[in-house]
Protein backbone atom coordinates (compact mmCIF):
# COMPACT_ATOMS: atom_id res chain seq x y z
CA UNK A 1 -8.01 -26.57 13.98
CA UNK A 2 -5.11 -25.12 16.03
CA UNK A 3 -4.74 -21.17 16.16
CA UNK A 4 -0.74 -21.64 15.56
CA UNK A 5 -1.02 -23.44 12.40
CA UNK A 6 -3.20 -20.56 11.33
CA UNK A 7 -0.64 -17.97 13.20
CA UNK A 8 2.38 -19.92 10.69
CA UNK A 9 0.36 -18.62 7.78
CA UNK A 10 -1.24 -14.98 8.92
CA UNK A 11 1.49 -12.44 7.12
CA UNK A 12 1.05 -13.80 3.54
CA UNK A 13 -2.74 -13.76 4.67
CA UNK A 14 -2.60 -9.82 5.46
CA UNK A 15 -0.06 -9.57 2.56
CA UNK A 16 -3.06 -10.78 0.21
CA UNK A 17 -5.43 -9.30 1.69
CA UNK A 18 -4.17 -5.79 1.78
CA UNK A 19 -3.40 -6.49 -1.90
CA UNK A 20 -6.96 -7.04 -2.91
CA UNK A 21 -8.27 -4.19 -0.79
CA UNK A 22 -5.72 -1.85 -0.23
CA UNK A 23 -6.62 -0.93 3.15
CA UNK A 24 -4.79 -2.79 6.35
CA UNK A 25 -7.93 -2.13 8.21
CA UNK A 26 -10.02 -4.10 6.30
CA UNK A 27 -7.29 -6.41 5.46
CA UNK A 28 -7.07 -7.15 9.14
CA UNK A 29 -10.47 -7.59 9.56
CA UNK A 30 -10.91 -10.45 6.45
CA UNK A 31 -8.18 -12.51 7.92
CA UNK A 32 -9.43 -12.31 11.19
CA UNK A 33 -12.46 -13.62 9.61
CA UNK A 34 -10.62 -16.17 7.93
CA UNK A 35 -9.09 -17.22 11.13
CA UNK A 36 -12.65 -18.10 12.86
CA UNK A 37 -13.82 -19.84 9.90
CA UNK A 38 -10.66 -22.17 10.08
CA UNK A 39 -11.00 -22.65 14.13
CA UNK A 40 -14.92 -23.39 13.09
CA UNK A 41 -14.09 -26.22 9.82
CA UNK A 42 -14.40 -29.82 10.37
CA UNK A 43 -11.38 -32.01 10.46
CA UNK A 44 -11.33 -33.24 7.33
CA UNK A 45 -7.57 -33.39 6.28
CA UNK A 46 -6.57 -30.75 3.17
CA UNK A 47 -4.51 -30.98 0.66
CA UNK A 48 -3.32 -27.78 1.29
CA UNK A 49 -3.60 -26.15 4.83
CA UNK A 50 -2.45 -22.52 2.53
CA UNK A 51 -4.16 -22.55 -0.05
CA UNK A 52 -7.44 -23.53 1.80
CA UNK A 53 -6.68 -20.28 3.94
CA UNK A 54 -5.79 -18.20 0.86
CA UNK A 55 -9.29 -19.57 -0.93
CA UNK A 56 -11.32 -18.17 2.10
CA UNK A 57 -9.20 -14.95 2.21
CA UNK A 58 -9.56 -14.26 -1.23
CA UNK A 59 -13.60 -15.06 -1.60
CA UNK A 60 -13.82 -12.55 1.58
CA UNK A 61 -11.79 -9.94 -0.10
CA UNK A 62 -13.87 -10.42 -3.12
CA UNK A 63 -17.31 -9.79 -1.28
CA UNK A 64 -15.49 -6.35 0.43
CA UNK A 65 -14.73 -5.09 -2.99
CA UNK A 66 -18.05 -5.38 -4.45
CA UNK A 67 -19.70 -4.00 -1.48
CA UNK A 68 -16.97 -1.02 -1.37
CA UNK A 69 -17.09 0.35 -4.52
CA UNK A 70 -20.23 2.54 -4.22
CA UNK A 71 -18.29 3.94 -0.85
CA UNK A 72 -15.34 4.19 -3.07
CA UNK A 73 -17.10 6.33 -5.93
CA UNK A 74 -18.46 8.65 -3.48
CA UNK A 75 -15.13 9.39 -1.99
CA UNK A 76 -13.98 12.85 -1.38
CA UNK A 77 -11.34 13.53 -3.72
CA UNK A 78 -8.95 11.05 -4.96
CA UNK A 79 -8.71 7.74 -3.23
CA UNK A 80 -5.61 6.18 -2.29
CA UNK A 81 -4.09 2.79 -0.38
CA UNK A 82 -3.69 2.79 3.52
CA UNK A 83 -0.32 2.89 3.36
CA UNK A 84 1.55 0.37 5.71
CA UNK A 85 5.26 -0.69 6.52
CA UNK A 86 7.28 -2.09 3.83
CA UNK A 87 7.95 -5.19 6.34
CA UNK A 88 4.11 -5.85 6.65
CA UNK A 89 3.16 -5.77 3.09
CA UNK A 90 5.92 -7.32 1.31
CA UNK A 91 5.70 -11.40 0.86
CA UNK A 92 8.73 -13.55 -0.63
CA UNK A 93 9.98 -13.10 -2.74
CA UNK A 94 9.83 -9.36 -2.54
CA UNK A 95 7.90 -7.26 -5.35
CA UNK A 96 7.96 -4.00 -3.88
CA UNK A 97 6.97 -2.10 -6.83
CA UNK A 98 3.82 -4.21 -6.53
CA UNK A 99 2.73 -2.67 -3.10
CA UNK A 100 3.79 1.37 -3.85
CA UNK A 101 0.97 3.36 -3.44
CA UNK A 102 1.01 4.23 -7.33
CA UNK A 103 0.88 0.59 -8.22
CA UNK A 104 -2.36 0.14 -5.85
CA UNK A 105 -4.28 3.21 -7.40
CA UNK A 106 -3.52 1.48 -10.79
CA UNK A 107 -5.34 -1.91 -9.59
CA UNK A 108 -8.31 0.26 -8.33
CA UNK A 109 -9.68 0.32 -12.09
CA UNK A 110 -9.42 -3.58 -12.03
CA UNK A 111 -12.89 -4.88 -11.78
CA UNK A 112 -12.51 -7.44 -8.17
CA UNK A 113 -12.45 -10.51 -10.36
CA UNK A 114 -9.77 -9.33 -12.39
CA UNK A 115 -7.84 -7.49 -9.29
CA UNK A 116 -7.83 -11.12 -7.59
CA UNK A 117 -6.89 -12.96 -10.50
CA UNK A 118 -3.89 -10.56 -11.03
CA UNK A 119 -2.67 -10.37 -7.54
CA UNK A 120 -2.81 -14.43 -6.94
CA UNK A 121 -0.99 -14.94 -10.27
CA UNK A 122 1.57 -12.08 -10.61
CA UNK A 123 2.32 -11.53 -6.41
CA UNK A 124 1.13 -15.47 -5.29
CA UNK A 125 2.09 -17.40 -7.99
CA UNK A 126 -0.59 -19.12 -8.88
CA UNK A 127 -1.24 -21.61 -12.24
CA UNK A 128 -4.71 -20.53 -14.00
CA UNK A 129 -5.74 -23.96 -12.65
CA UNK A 130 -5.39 -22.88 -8.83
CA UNK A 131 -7.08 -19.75 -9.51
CA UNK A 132 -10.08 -21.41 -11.06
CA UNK A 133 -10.51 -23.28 -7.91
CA UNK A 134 -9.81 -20.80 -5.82
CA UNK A 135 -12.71 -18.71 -7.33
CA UNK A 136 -15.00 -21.54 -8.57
CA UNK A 137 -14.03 -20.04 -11.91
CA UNK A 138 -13.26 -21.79 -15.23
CA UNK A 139 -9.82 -21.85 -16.37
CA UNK A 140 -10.61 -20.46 -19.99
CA UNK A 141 -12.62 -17.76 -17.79
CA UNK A 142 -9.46 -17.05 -15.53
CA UNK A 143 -7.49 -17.03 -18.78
CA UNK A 144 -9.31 -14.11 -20.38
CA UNK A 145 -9.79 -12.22 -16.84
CA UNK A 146 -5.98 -12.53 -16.55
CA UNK A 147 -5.43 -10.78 -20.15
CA UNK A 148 -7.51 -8.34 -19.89
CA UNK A 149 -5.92 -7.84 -16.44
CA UNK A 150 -2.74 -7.34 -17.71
CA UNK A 151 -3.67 -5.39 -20.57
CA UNK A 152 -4.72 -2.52 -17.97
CA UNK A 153 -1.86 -2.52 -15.61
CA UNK A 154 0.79 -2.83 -18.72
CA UNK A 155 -0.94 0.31 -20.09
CA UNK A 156 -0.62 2.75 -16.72
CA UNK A 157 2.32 0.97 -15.08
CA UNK A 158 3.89 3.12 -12.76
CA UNK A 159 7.45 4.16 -13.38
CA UNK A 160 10.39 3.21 -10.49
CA UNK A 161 13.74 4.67 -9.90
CA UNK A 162 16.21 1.40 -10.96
CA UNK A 163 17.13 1.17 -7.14
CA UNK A 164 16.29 2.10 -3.76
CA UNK A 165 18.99 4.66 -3.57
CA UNK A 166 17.88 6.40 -6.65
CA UNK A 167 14.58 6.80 -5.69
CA UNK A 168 15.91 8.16 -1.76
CA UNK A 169 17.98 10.69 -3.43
CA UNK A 170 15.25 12.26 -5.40
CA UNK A 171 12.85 12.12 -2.40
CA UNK A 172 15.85 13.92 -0.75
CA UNK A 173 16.23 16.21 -3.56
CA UNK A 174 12.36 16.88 -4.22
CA UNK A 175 11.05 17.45 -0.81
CA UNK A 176 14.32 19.33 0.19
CA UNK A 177 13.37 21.71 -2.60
CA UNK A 178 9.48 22.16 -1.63
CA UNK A 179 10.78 22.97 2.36
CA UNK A 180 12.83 26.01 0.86
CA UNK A 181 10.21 26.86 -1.28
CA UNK A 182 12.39 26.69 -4.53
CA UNK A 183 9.42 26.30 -7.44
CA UNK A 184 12.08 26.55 -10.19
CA UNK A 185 13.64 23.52 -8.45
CA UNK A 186 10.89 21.39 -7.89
CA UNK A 187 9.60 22.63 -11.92
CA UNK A 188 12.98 20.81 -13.36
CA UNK A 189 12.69 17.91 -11.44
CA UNK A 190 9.20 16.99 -12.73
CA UNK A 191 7.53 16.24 -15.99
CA UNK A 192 5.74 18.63 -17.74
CA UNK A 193 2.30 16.27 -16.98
CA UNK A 194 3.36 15.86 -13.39
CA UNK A 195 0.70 14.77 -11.31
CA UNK A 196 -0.21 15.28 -7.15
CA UNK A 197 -2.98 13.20 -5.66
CA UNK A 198 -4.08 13.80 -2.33
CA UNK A 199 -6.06 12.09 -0.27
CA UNK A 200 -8.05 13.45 2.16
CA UNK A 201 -11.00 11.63 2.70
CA UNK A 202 -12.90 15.05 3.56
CA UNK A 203 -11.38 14.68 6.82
CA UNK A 204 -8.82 17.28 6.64
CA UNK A 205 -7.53 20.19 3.77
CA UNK A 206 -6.27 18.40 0.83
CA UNK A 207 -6.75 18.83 -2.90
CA UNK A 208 -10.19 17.41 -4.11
CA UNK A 209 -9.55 17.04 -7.62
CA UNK A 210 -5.90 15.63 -8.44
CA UNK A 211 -3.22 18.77 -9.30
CA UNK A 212 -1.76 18.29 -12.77
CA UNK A 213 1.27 20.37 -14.72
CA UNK A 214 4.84 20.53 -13.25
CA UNK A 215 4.07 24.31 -11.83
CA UNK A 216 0.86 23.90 -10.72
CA UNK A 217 2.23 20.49 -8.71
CA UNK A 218 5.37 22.58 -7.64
CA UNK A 219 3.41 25.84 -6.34
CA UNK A 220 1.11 22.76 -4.47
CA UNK A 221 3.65 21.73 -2.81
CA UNK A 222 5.89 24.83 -1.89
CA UNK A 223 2.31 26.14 -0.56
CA UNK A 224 1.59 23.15 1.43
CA UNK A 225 5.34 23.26 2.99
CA UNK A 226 4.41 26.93 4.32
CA UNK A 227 1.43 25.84 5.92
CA UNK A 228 2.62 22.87 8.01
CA UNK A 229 2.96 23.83 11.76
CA UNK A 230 6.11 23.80 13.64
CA UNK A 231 5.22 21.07 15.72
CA UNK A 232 5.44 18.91 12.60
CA UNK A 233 7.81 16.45 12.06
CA UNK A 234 9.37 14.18 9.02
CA UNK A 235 11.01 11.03 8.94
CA UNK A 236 11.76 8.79 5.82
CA UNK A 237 10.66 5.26 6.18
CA UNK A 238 10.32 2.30 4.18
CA UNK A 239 6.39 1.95 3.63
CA UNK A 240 4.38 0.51 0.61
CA UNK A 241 8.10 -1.04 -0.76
CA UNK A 242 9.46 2.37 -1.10
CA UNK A 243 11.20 5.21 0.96
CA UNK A 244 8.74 7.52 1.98
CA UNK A 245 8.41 11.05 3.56
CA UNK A 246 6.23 10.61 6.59
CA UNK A 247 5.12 13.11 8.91
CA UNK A 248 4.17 13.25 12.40
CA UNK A 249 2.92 15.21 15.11
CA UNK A 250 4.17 13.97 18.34
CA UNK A 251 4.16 10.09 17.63
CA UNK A 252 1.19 10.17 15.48
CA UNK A 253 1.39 9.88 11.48
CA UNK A 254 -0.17 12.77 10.01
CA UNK A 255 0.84 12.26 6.41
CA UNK A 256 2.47 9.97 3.88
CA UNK A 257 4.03 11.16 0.44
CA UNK A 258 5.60 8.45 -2.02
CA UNK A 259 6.96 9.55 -5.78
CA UNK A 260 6.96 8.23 -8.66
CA UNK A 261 9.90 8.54 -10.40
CA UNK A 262 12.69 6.60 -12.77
CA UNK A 263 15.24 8.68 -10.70
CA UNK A 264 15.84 11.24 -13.01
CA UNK A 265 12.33 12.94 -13.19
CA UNK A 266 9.20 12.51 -10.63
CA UNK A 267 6.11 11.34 -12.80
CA UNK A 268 3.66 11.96 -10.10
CA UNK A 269 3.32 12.36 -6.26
CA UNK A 270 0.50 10.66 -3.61
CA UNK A 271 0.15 12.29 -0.42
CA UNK A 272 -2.29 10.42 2.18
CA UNK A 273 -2.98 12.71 4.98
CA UNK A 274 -6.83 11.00 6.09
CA UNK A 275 -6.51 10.42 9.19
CA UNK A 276 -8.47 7.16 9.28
CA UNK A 277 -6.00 5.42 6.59
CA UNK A 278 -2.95 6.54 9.11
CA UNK A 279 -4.04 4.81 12.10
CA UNK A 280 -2.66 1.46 11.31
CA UNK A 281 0.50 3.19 10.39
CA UNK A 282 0.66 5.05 13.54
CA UNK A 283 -0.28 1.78 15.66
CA UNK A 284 2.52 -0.71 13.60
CA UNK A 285 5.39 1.67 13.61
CA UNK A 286 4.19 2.07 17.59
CA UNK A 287 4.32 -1.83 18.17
CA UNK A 288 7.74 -1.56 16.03
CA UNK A 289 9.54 0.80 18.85
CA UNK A 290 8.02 -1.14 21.65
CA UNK A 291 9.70 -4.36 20.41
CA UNK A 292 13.24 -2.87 19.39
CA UNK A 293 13.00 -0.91 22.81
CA UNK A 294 12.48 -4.67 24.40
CA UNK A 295 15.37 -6.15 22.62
CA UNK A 296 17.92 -3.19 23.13
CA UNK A 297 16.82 -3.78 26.97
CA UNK A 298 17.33 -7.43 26.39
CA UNK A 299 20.53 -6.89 25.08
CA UNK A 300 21.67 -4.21 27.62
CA UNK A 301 21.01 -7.12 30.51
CA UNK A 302 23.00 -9.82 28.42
CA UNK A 303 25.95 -7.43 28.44
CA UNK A 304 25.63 -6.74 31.94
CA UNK A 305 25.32 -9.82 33.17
């Protein structure tokens, strides 16, 4: 089995993955299990050379969840997704409001089976038929696993701003308002059940239990604002399908913050600052400068030549 075939199909791979498990870590490390499993199968031709490589993906994924969620209960404080660059997670066509770090915390109370049969239906399109081979499933069983699915997610569906724009400008607006330390400002801008969850893994100061109330999130963040050092530094990226605020000292990402919002009022807040769940970040957006640094030197010699 040749590794470029396999290299043809590796995004939508880490796209599903990272889907299922919301960590590019362990996303990474299922497809590069699913990559020596397809260098080690026999050469009996497939119908499908994808879905083949999806099947295996998606059975891995399964066996991380189930052995994750005792890790997962014991977390300190809230858990949230390993965020990751818009351009990484995002397959075609794009559903960025299914990778937003909101969205991902809402398929954490999906059971795996019904997490994986939501994800390969609503972000893969899948039939209930390929699901129900895919996880040696009936199709009457992937039928009810698929309500009940649905069911959950239509219940706490997160709310988005109607365009990218929107949701920028309040970002703008919000954050600009917790760096001058303006509570009043930040109060009208939020619900009055506004919510802040921060993960910190018990690495580093964050909020154990998740901050509820428009003042009590405002004063949060207004406090937190005073406390970061000088040397820290924000940029707003694209990551998870949705401008971000991220922060960094030196090159390194120290902290992620994503809204929710409709673009009129912010609904709730998640703020990753665990170190371990930034180092993918930190190593993409890394790999990301390297390349455009090799083009713009590419280009530089094309125009000088």
């Amino acid at each position: 089995m040749t590794t470029d075939t396999f290299s043809a199909h590796r995004p939508r791979l880490l796209a599903l993955a990272y889907r299922l498990l919301s960590s590019w870590a362990e996303a990474e490390d299922v497809v590069q299990e699913t990559h020596l499993a397809w260098l080690e199968r026999d050469a009996t031709p497939l119908a499908s050379e994808r879905a083949w490589l999806e099947r295996v993906t998606t059975n891995r994924c399964l066996d991380v969840l189930k052995s994750a969620r005792v890790r997962r209960e014991e977390y300190v404080g809230p858990w949230l997704a390993e965020p990751m660059a818009s351009s990484a997670v995002q397959t075609e066509p794009l559903d960025v409001e299914a990778v937003s770090l909101a969205f991902l915390a809402l398929l954490e109370r999906l059971s795996p089976l019904e997490r994986a049969v939501y994800v390969l239906a609503e972000a893969f399109d899948y039939s209930h038929d390929d699901i129900a081979k895919a996880l040696q499933r009936e199709p009457a069983a992937v039928r009810q696993l698929l309500h009940r699915a649905r069911e959950h997610v239509q219940t706490g569906r997160p709310r988005f701003a109607p365009d990218k724009v929107a949701h920028e400008s309040m970002l703008g607006t919000f954050f600009g308002a917790a760096m001058t330390g303006d509570v009043a400002a930040l109060e009208q801008l939020l619900v009055a059940g506004a919510t802040v969850s921060s993960d910190g893994g018990g690495k580093v100061r964050a909020a154990i239990n998740v901050v509820t109330g428009a003042n009590r999130v405002a004063r949060f963040f207004v406090g937190v604002a005073k406390k970061q050092p000088l040397s820290v530094r924000y940029e707003l990226l694209d990551v998870n399908g949705w401008p971000s605020v991220v922060s960094f000292e030196g090159d390194v990402v120290v902290g992620v913050s994503q809204l929710e919002t409709d673009g009129e009022r912010v609904y709730s807040v998640s703020t990753v600052v665990n170190p371990d769940k930034l180092r993918a970040l930190t190593r993409h957006l890394a790999q990301r400068s390297e390349a455009q640094a090799c083009h713009s030197d590419d280009a530089s010699l094309v125009q000088r030549a």
